[in-house]
Protein backbone atom coordinates (compact mmCIF):
# COMPACT_ATOMS: atom_id res chain seq x y z
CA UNK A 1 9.89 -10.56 11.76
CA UNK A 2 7.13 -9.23 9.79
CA UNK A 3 7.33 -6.81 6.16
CA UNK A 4 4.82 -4.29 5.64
CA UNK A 5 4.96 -2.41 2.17
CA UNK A 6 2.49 0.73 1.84
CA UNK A 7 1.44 2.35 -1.45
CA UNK A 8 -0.17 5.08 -2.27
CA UNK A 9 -2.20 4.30 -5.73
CA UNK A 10 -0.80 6.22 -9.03
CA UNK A 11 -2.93 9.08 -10.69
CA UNK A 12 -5.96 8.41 -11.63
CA UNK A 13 -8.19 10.37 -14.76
CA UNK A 14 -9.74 13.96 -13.46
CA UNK A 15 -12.93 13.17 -14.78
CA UNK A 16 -16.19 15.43 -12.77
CA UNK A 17 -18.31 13.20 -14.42
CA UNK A 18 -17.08 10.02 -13.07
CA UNK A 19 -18.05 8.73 -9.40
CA UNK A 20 -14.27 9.27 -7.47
CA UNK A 21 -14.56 5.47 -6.85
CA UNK A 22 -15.08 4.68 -10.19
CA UNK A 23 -11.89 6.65 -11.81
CA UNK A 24 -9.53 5.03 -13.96
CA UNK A 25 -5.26 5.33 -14.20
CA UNK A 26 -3.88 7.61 -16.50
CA UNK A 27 -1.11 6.77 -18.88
CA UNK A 28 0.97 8.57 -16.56
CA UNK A 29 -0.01 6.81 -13.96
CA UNK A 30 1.00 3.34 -15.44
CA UNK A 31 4.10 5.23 -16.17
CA UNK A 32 4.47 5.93 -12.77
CA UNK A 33 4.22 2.40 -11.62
CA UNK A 34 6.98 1.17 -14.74
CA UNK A 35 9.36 3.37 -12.86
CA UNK A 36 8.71 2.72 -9.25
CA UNK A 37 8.95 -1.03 -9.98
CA UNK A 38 11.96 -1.13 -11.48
CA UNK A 39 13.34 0.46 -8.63
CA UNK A 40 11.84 -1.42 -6.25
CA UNK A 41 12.17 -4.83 -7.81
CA UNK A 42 15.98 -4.97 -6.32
CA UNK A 43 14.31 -5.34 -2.82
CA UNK A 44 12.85 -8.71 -4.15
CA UNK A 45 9.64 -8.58 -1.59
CA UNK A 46 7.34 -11.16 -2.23
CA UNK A 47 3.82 -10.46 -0.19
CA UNK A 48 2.08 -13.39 1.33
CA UNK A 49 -0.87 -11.07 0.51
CA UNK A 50 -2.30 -7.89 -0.41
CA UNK A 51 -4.70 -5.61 0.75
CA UNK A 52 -6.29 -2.92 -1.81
CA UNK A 53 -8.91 -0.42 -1.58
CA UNK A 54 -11.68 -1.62 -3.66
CA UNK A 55 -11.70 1.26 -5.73
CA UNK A 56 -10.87 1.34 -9.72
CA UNK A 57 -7.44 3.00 -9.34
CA UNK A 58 -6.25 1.39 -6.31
CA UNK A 59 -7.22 -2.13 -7.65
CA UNK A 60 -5.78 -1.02 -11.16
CA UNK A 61 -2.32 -0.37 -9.37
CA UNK A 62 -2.53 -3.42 -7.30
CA UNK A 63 -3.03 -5.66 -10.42
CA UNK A 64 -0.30 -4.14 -12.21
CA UNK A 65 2.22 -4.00 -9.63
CA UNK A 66 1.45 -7.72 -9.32
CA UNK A 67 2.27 -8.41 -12.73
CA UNK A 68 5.30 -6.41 -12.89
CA UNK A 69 7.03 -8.02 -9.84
CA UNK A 70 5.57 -10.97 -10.60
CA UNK A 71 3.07 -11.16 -7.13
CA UNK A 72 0.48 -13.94 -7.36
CA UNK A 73 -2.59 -11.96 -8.32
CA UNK A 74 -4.88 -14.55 -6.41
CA UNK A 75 -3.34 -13.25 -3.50
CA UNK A 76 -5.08 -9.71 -3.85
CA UNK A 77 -7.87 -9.09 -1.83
CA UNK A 78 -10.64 -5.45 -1.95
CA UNK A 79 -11.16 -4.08 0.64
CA UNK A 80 -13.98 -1.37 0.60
CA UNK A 81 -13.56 -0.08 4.42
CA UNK A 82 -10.01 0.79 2.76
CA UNK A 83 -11.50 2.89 0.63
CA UNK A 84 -11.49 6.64 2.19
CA UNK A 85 -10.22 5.23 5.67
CA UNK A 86 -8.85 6.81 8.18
CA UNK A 87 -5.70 6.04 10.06
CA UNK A 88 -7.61 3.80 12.87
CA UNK A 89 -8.92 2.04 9.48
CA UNK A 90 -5.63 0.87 8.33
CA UNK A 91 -4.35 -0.12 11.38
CA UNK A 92 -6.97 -2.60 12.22
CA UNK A 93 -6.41 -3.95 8.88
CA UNK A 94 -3.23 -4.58 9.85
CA UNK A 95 -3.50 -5.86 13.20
CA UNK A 96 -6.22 -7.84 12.61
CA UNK A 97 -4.24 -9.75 9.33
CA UNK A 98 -3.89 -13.29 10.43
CA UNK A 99 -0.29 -14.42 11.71
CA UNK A 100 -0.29 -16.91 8.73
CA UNK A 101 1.29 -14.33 7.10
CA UNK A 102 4.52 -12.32 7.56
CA UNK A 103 4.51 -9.77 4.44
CA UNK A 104 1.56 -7.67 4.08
CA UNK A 105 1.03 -4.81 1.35
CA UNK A 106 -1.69 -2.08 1.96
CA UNK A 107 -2.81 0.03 -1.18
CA UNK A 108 -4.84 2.86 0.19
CA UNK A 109 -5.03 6.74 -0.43
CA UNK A 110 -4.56 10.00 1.06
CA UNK A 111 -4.52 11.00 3.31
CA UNK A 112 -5.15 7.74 5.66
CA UNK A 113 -2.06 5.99 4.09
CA UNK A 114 0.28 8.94 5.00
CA UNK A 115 -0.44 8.84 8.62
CA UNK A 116 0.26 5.13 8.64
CA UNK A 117 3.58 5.92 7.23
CA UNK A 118 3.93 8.52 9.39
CA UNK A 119 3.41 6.86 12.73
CA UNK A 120 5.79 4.13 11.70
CA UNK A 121 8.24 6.30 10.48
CA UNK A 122 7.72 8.75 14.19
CA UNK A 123 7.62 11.30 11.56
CA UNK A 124 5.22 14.52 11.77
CA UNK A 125 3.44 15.59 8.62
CA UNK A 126 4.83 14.12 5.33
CA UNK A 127 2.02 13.25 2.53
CA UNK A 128 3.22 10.87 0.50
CA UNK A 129 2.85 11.57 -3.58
CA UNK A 130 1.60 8.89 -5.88
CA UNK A 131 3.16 5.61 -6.64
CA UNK A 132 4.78 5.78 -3.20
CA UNK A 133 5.97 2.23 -1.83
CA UNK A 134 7.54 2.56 1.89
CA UNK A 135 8.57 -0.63 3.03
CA UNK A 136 9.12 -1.52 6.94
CA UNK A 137 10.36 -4.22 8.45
CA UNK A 138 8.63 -4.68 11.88
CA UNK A 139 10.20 -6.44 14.73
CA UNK A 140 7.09 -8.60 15.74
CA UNK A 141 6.02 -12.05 15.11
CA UNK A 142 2.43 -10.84 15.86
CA UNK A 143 0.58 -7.98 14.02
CA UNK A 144 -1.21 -6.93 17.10
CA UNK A 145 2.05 -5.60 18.32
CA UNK A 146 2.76 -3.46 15.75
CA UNK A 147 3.53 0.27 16.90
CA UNK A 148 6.33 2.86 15.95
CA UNK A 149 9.10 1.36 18.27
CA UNK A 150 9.01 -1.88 15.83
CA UNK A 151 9.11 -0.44 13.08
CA UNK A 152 12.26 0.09 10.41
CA UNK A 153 12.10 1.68 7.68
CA UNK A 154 13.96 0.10 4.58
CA UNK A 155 13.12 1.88 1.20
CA UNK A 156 10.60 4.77 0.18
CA UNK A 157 10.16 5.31 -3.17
């Protein structure tokens, strides 16, 4: 079995002056990420590793999630074709991840990372806010199989 964890990254400054890849979390934002960690630290997933958008705010809420639930931050890796993706994006990441590793944690954006969740979930049109974390168990032992009909969901916060 395979565990894939999606999150949507927290807010991030509204700043016109700022390139969009280059904005920063809020205080609210790290707020945001407080909460939904407490929460979701009583699932006590551990990722073998993590994929992030390369941009500010998605790498910002990947490094703090990983200290929060104490995640090995070495175990992070940017990813700028995650970075305004599109649904065929994300799911190549995730096929393509290597076997090695059974737990895999995308950090992405809207609205890419919603239509993941949505064609695991076999749900329609649900945009997911900020600071969700949707975590599926998958009944594969190979990424490549992955497709709606292996998919569980367990939590979405």
């Amino acid at each position: 079995m395979k565990q894939l964890l999606l999150i949507r990254h927290v807010s991030a400054e509204n700043n016109f002056f700022v390139p969009d890849y280059m904005r920063k979390l809020t205080l609210e934002g790290l707020n945001e990420i407080e909460s939904a960690c407490k929460i979701f630290s009583k699932f006590q997933f551990l990722p073998d590793i993590v994929n992030s958008s390369s941009s500010k705010r998605t790498i910002q809420t990947a490094k703090r999630i990983a200290e929060i639930l104490n995640w090995d931050i070495d175990r992070i890796l940017y990813n700028q074709s995650l970075y305004n993706s599109k649904f065929d994006s994300i799911i190549s990441e995730i096929m393509f991840t290597s076997n090695d590793f059974n737990s895999l944690v995308i950090v992405a954006h809207n609205p890419a990372i919603s239509d993941v969740f949505n064609f695991l979930n076999k749900s329609h049109s649900e945009m997911l806010p900020k600071c969700s974390f949707c975590l599926f168990n998958l009944k594969i032992e190979d990424w490549l199989l992955l497709k709606p009909a292996t998919s569980e969901l367990v939590c979405k916060i």
